[in-house]
Protein backbone atom coordinates (compact mmCIF):
# COMPACT_ATOMS: atom_id res chain seq x y z
CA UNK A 1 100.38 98.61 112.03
CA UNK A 2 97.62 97.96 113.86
CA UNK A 3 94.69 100.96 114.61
CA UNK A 4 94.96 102.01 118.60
CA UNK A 5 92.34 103.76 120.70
CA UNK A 6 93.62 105.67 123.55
CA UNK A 7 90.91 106.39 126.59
CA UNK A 8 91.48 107.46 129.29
CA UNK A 9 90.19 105.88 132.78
CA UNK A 10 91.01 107.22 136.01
CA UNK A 11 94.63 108.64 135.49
CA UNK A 12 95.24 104.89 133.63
CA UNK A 13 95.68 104.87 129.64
CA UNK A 14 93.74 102.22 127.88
CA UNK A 15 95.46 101.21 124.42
CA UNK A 16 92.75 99.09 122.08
CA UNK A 17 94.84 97.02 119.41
CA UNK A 18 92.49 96.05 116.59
CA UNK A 19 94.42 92.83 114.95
CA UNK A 20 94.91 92.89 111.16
CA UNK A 21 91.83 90.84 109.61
CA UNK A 22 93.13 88.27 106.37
CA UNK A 23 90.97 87.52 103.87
CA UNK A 24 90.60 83.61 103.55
CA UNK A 25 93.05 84.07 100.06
CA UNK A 26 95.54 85.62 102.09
CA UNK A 27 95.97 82.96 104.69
CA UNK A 28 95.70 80.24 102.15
CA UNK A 29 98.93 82.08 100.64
CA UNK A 30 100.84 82.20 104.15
CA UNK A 31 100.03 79.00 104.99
CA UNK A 32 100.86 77.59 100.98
CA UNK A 33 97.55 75.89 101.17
CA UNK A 34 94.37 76.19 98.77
CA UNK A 35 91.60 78.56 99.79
CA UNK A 36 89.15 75.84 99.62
CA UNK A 37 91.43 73.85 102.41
CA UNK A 38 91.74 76.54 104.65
CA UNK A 39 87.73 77.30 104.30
CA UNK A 40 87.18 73.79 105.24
CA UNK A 41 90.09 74.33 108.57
CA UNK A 42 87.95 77.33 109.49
CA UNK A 43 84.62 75.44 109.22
CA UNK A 44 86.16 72.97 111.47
CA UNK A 45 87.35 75.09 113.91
CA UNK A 46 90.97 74.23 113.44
CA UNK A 47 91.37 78.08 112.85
CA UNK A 48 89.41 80.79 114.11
CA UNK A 49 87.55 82.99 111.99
CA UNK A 50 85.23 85.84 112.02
CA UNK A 51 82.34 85.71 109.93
CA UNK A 52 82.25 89.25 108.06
CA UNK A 53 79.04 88.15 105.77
CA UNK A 54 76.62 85.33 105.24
CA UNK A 55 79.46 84.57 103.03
CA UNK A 56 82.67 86.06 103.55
CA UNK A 57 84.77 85.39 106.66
CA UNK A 58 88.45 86.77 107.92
CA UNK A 59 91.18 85.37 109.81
CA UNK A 60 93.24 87.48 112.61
CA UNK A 61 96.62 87.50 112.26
CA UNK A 62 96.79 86.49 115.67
CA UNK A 63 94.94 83.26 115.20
CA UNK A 64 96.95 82.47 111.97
CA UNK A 65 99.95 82.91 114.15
CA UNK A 66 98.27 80.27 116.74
CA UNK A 67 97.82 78.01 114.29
CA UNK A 68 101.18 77.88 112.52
CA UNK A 69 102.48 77.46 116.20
CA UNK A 70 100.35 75.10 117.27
CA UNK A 71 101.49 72.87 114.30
CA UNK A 72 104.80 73.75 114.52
CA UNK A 73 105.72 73.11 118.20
CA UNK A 74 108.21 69.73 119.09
CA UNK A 75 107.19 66.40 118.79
CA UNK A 76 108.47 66.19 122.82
CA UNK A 77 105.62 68.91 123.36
CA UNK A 78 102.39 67.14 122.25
CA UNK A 79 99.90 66.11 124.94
CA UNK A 80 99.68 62.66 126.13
CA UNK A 81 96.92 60.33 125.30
CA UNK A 82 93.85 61.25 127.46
CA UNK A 83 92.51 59.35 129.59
CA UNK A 84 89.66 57.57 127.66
CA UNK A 85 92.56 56.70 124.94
CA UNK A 86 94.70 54.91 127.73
CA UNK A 87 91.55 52.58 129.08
CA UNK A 88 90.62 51.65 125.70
CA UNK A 89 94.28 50.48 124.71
CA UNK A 90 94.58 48.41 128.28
CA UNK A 91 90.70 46.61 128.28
CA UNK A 92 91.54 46.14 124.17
CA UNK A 93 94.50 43.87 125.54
CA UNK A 94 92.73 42.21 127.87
CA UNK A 95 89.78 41.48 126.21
CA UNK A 96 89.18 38.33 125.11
CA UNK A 97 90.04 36.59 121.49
CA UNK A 98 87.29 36.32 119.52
CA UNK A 99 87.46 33.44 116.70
CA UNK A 100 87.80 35.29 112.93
CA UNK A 101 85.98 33.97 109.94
CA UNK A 102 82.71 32.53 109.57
CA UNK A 103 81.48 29.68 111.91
CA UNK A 104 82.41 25.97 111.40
CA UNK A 105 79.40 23.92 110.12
CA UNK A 106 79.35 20.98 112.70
CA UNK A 107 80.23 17.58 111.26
CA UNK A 108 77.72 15.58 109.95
CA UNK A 109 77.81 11.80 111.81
CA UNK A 110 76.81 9.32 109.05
């Protein structure tokens, strides 16, 4: 269970839930991954972590739960192509063929 911190602010209670923090080991077990691979996801900012040391980082539990959600969720659900992806694909078909292979040498009149 999560550590709370009541305060008190004008007649109002303020509750402050402190998420669970997993060691990169542990999510690598949730997630049936290597350590290694979920170091590299965390790196790449595919799953946020909080850097404890120089060396050592830790993953909510919260943003594991993003993440497995996030790749989880219905095909029907993924965003469409943005709009740099949908200009490319229409001047790609109407650009112009451009021959394949190496040049031709001209004939040589004898």
């Amino acid at each position: 269970m999560p550590a709370a911190n009541n305060n008190s602010h004008a007649g109002h209670t303020v509750v402050t839930v402190i998420p669970r923090l997993l060691t990169i080991e542990e999510a690598a077990e949730i997630l049936k991954l290597h350590k290694d691979t979920v170091k590299k996801m965390c790196l790449a900012g595919k799953i946020a972590s909080i850097r404890v040391t120089p060396t050592t980082a830790r993953i909510s539990a919260i943003a594991l739960a993003q993440y497995i959600d996030d790749m989880t969720r219905p095909a029907t659900q993924t965003k469409p192509p943005g709009p740099v992806l949908a200009i490319r694909a229409a001047t790609a078909a109407d650009a112009p063929k451009r021959p394949r292979g190496r040049p031709r040498k001209a004939a040589i009149a004898a």
